[in-house]
PDB file of N, CA and C in Angstrom:
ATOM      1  N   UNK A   1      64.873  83.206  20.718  1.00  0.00           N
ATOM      2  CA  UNK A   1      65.337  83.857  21.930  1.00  0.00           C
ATOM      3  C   UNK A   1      64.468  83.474  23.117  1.00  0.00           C
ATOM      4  N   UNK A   2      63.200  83.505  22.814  1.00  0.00           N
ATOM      5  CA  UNK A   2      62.485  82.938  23.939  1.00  0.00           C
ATOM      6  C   UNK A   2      62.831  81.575  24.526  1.00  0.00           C
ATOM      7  N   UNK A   3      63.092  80.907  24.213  1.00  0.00           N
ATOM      8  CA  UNK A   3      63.469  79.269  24.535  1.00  0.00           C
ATOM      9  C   UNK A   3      64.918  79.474  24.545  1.00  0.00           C
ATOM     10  N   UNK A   4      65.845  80.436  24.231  1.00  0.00           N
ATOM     11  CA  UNK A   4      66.932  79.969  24.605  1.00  0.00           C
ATOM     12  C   UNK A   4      68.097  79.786  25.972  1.00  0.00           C
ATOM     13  N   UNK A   5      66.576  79.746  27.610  1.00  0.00           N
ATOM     14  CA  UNK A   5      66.979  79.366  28.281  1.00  0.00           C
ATOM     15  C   UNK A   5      66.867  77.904  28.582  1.00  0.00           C
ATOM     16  N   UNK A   6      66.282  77.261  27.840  1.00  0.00           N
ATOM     17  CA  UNK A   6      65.934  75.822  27.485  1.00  0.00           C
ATOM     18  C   UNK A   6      67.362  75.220  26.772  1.00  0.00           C
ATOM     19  N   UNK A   7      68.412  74.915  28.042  1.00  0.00           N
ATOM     20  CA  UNK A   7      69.960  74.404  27.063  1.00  0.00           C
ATOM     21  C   UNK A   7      69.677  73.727  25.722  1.00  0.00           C
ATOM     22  N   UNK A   8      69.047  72.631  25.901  1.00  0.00           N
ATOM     23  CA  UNK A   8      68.862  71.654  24.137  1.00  0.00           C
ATOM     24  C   UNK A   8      68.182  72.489  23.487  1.00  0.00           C
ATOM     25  N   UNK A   9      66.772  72.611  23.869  1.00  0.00           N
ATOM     26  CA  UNK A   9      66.064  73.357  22.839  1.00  0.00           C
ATOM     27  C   UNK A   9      66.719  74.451  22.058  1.00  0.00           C
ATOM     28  N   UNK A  10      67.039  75.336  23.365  1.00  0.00           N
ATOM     29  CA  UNK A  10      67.792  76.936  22.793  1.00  0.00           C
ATOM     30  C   UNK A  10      68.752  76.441  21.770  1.00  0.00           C
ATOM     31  N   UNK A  11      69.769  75.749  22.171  1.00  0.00           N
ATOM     32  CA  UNK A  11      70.559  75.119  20.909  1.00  0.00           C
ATOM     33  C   UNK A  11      70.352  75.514  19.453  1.00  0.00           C
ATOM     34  N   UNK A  12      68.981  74.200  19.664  1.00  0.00           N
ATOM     35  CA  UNK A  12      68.738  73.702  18.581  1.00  0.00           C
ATOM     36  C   UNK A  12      68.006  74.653  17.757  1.00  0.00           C
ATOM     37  N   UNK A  13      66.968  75.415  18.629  1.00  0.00           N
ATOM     38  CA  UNK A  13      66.569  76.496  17.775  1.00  0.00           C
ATOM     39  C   UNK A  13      67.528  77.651  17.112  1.00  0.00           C
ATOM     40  N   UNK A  14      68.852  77.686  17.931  1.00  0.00           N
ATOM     41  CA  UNK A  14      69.621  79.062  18.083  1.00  0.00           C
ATOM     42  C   UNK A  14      70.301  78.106  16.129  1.00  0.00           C
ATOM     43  N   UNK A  15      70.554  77.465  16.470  1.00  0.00           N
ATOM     44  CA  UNK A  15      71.390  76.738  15.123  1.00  0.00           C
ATOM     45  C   UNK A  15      69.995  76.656  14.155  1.00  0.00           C
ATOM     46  N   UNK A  16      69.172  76.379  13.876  1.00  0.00           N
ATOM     47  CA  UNK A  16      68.381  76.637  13.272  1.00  0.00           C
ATOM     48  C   UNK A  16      68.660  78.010  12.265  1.00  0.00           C
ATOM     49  N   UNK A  17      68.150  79.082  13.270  1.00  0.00           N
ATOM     50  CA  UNK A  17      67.917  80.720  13.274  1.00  0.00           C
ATOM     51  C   UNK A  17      69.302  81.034  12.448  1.00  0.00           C
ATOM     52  N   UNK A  18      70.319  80.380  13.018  1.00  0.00           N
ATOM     53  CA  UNK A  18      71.886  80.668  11.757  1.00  0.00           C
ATOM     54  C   UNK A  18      71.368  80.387  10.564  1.00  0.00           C
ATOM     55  N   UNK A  19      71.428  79.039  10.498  1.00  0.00           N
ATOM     56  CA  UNK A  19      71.437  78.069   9.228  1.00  0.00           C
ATOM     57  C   UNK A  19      70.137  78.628   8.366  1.00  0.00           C
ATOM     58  N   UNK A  20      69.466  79.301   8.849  1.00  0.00           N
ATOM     59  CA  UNK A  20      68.414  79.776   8.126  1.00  0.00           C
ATOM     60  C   UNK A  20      68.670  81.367   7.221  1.00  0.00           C
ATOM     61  N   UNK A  21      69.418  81.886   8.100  1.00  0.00           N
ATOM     62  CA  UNK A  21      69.526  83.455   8.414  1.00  0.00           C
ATOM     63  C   UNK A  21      70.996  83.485   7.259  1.00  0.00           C
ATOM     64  N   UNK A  22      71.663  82.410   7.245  1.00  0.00           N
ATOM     65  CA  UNK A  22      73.271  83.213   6.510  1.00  0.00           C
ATOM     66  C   UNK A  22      72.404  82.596   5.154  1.00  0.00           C
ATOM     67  N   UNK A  23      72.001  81.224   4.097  1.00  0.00           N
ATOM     68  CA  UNK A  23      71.569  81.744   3.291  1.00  0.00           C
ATOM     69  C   UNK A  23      70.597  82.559   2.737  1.00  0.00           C
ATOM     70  N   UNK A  24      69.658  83.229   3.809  1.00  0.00           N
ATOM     71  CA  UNK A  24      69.118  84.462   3.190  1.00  0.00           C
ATOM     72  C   UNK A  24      69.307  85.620   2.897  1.00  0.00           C
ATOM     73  N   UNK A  25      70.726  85.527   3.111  1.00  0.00           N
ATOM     74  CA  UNK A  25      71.465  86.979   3.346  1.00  0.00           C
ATOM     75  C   UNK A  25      72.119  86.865   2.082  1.00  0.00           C
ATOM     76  N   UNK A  26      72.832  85.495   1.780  1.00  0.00           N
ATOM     77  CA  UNK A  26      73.469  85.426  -0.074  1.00  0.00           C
ATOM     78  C   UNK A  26      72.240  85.740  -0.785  1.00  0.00           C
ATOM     79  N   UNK A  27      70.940  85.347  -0.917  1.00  0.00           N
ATOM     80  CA  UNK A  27      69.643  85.494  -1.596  1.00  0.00           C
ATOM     81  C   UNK A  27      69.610  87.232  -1.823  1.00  0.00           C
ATOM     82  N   UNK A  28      69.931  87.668  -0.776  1.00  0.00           N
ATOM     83  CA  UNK A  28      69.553  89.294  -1.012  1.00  0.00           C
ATOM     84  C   UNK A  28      70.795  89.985  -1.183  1.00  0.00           C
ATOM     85  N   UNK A  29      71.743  89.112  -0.934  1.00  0.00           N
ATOM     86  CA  UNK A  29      73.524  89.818  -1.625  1.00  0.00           C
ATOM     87  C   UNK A  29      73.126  89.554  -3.063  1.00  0.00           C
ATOM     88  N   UNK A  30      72.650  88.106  -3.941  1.00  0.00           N
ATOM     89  CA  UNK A  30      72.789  88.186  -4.867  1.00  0.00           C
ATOM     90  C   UNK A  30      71.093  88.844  -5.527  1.00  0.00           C
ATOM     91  N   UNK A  31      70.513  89.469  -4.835  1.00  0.00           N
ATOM     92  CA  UNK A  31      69.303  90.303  -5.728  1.00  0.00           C
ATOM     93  C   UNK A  31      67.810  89.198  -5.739  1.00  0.00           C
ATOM     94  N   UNK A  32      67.853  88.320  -4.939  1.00  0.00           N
ATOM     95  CA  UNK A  32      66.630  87.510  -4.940  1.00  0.00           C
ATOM     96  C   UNK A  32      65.519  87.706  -4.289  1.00  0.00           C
ATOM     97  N   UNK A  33      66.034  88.585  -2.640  1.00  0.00           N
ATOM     98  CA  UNK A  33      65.176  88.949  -1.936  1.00  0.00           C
ATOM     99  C   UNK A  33      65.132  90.242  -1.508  1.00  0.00           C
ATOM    100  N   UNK A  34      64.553  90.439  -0.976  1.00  0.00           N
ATOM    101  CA  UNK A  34      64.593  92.218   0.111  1.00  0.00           C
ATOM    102  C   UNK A  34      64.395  91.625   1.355  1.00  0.00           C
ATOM    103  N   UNK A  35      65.348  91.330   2.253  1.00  0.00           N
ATOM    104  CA  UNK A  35      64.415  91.070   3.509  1.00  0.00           C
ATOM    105  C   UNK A  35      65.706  90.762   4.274  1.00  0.00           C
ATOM    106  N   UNK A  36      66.530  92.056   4.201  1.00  0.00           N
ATOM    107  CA  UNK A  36      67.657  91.444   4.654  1.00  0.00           C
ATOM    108  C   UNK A  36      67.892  92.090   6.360  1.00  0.00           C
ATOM    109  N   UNK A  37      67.527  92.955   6.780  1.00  0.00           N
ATOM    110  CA  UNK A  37      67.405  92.749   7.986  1.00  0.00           C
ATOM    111  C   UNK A  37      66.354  91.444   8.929  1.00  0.00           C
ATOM    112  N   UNK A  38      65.543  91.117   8.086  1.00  0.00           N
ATOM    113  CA  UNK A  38      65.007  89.597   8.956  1.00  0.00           C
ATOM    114  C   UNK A  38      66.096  89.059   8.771  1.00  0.00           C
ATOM    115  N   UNK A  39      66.690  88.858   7.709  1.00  0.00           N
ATOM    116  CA  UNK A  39      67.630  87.527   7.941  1.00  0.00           C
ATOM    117  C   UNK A  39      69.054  87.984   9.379  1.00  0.00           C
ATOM    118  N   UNK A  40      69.382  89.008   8.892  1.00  0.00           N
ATOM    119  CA  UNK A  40      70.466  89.345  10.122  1.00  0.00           C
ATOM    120  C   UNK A  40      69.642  89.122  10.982  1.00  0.00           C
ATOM    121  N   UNK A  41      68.627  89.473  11.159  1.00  0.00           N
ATOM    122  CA  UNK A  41      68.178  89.382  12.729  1.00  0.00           C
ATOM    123  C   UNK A  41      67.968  87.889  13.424  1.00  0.00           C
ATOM    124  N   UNK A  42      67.693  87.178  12.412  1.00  0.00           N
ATOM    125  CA  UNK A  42      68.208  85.614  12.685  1.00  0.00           C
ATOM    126  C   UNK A  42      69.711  85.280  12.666  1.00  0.00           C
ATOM    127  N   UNK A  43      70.289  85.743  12.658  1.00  0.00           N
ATOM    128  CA  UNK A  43      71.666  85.469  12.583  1.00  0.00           C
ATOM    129  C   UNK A  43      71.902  85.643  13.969  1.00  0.00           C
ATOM    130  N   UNK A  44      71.685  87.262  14.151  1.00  0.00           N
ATOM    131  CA  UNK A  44      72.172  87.602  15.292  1.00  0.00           C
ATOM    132  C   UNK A  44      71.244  86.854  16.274  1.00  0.00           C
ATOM    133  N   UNK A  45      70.023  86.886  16.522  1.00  0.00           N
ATOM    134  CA  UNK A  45      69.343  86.282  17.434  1.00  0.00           C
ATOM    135  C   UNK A  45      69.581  84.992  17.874  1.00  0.00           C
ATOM    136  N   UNK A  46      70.088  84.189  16.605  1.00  0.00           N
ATOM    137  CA  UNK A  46      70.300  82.490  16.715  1.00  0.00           C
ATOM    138  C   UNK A  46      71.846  82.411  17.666  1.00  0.00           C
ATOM    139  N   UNK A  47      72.738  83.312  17.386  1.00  0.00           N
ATOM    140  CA  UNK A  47      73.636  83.357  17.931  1.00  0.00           C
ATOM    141  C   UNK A  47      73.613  83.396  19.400  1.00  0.00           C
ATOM    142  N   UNK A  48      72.691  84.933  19.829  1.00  0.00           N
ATOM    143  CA  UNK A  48      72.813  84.847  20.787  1.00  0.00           C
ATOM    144  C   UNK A  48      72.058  83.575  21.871  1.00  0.00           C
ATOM    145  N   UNK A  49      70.777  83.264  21.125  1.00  0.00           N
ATOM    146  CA  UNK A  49      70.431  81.899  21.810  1.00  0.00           C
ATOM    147  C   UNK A  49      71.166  80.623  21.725  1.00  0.00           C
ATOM    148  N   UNK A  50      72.021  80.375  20.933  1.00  0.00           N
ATOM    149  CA  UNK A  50      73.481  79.538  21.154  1.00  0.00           C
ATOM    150  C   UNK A  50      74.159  79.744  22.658  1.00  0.00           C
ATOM    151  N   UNK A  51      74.797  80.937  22.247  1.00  0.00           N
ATOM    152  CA  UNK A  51      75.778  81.554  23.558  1.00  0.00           C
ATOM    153  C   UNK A  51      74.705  81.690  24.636  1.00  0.00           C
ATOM    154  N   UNK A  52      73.382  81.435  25.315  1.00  0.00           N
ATOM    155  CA  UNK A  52      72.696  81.716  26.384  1.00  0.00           C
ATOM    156  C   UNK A  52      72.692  80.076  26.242  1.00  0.00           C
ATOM    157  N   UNK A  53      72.262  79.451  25.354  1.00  0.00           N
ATOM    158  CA  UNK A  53      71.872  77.800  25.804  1.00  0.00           C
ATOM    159  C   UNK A  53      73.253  76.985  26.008  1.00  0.00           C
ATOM    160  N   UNK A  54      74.131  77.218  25.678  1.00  0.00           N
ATOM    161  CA  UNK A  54      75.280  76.611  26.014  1.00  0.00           C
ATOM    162  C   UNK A  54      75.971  76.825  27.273  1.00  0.00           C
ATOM    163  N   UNK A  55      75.787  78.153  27.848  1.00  0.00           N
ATOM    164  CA  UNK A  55      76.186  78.918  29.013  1.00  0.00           C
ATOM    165  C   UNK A  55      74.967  78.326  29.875  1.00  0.00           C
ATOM    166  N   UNK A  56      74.128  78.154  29.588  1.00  0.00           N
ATOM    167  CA  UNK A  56      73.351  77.567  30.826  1.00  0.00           C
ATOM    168  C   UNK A  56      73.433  76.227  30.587  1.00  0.00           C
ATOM    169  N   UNK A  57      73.464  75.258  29.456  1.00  0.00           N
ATOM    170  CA  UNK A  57      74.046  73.717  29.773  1.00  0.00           C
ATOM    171  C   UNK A  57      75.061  73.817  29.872  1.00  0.00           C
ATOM    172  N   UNK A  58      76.467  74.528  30.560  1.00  0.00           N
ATOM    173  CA  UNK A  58      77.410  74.298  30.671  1.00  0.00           C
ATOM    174  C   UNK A  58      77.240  74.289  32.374  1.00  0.00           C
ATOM    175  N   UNK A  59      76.555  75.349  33.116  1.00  0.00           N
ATOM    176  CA  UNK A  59      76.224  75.555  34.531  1.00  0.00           C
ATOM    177  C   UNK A  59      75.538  74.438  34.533  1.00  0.00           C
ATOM    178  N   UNK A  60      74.647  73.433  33.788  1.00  0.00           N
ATOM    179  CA  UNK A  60      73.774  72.443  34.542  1.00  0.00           C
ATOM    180  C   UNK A  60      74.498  71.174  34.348  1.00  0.00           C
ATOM    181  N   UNK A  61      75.475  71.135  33.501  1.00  0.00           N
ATOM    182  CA  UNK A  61      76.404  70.066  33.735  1.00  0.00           C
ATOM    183  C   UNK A  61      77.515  70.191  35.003  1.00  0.00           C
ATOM    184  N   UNK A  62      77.684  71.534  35.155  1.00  0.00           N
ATOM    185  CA  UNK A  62      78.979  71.872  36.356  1.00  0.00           C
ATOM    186  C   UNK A  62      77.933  71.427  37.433  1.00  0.00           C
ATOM    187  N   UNK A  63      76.956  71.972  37.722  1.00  0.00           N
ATOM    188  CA  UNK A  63      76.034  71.430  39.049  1.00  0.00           C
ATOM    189  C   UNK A  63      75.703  70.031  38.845  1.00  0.00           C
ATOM    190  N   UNK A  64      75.434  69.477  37.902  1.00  0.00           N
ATOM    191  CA  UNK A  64      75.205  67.975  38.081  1.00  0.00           C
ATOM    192  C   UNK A  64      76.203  66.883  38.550  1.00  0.00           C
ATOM    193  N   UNK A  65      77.577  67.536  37.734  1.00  0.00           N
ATOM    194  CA  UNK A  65      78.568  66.804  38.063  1.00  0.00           C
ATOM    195  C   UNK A  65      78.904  67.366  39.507  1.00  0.00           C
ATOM    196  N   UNK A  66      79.011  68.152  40.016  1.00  0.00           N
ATOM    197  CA  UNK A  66      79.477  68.673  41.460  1.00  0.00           C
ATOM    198  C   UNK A  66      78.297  67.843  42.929  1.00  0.00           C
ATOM    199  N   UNK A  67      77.098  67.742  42.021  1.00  0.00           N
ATOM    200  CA  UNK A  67      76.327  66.978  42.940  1.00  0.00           C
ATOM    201  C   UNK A  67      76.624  65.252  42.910  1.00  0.00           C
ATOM    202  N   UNK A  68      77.211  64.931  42.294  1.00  0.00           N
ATOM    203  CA  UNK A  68      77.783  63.743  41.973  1.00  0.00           C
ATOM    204  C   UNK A  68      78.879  63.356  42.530  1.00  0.00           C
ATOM    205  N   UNK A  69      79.831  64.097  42.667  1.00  0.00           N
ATOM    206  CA  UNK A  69      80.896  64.127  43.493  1.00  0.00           C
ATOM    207  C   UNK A  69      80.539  64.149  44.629  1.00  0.00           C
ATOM    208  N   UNK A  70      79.645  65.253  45.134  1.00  0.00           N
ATOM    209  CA  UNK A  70      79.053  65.198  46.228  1.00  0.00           C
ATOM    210  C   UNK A  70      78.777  64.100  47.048  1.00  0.00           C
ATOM    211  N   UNK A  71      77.555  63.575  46.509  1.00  0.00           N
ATOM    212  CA  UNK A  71      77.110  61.899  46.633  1.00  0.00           C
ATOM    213  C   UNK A  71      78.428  60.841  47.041  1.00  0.00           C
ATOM    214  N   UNK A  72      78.929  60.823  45.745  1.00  0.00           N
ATOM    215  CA  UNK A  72      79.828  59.854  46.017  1.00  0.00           C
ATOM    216  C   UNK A  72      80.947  60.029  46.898  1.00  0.00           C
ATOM    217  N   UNK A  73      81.179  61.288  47.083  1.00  0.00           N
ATOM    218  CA  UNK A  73      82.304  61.066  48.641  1.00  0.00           C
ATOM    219  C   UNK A  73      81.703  61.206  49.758  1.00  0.00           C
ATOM    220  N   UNK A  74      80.304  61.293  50.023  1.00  0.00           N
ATOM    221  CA  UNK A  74      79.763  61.238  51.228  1.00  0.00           C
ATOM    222  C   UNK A  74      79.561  60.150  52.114  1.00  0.00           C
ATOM    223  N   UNK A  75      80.108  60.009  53.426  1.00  0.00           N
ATOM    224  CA  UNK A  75      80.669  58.836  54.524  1.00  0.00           C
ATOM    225  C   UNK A  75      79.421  58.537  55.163  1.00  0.00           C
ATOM    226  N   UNK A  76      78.800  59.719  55.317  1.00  0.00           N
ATOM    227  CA  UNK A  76      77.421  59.548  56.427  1.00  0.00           C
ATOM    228  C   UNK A  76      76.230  59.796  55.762  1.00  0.00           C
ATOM    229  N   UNK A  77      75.464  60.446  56.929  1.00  0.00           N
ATOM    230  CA  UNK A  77      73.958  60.726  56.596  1.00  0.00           C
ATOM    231  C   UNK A  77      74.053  61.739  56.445  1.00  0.00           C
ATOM    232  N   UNK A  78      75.046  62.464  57.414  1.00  0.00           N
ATOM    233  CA  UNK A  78      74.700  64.209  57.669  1.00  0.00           C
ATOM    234  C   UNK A  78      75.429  64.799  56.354  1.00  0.00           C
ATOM    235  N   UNK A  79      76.803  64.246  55.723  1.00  0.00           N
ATOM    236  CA  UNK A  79      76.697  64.890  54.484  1.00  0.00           C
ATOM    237  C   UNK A  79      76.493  64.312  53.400  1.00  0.00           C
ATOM    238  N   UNK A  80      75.749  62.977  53.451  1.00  0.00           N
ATOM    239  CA  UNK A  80      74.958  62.982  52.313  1.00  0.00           C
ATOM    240  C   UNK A  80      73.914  63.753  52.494  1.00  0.00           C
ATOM    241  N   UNK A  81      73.609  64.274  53.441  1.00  0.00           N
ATOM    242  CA  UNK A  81      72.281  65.627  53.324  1.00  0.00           C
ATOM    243  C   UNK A  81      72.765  66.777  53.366  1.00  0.00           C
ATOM    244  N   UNK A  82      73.843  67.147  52.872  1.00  0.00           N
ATOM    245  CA  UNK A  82      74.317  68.517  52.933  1.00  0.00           C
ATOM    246  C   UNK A  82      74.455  68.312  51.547  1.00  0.00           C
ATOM    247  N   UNK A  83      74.522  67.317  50.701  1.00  0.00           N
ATOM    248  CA  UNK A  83      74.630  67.497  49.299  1.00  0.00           C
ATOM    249  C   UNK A  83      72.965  68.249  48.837  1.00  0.00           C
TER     250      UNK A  83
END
């Protein structure tokens, strides 16, 4: 959660925190572990740093590409400096 304003990183950690979190949860469905609120809590946590890192690389691709457009239809000086 901490890094998952970091778009790649958050990702990658948020998918991590799943992939970690759903088989520890069969481990303690089938009697191997006790520790089954850590694992939900990676579930849920990985999730939500998914849905925060994707939502913010989705805004830094909309601004990158919009500054791009920008650029490239600009005639002059004055709005290539308004980009």
């Amino acid at each position: 959660m901490l890094l998952s304003w970091a778009p790649v990183l958050g990702l990658i950690l948020g998918v991590f925190a799943v992939a970690s979190g759903v088989p520890a949860r069969k481990r303690f469905r089938r009697g191997e572990t006790d520790n089954d609120r850590g694992a939900f809590a990676g579930i849920v946590l990985g999730t939500v740093a998914i849905v925060i890192g994707a939502a913010i690389l989705i805004w830094l691709l909309y601004l990158i590409i919009g500054y791009q457009v920008c650029i490239g239809s600009a005639t002059d000086r004055y709005k290539y400096s308004q980009c």
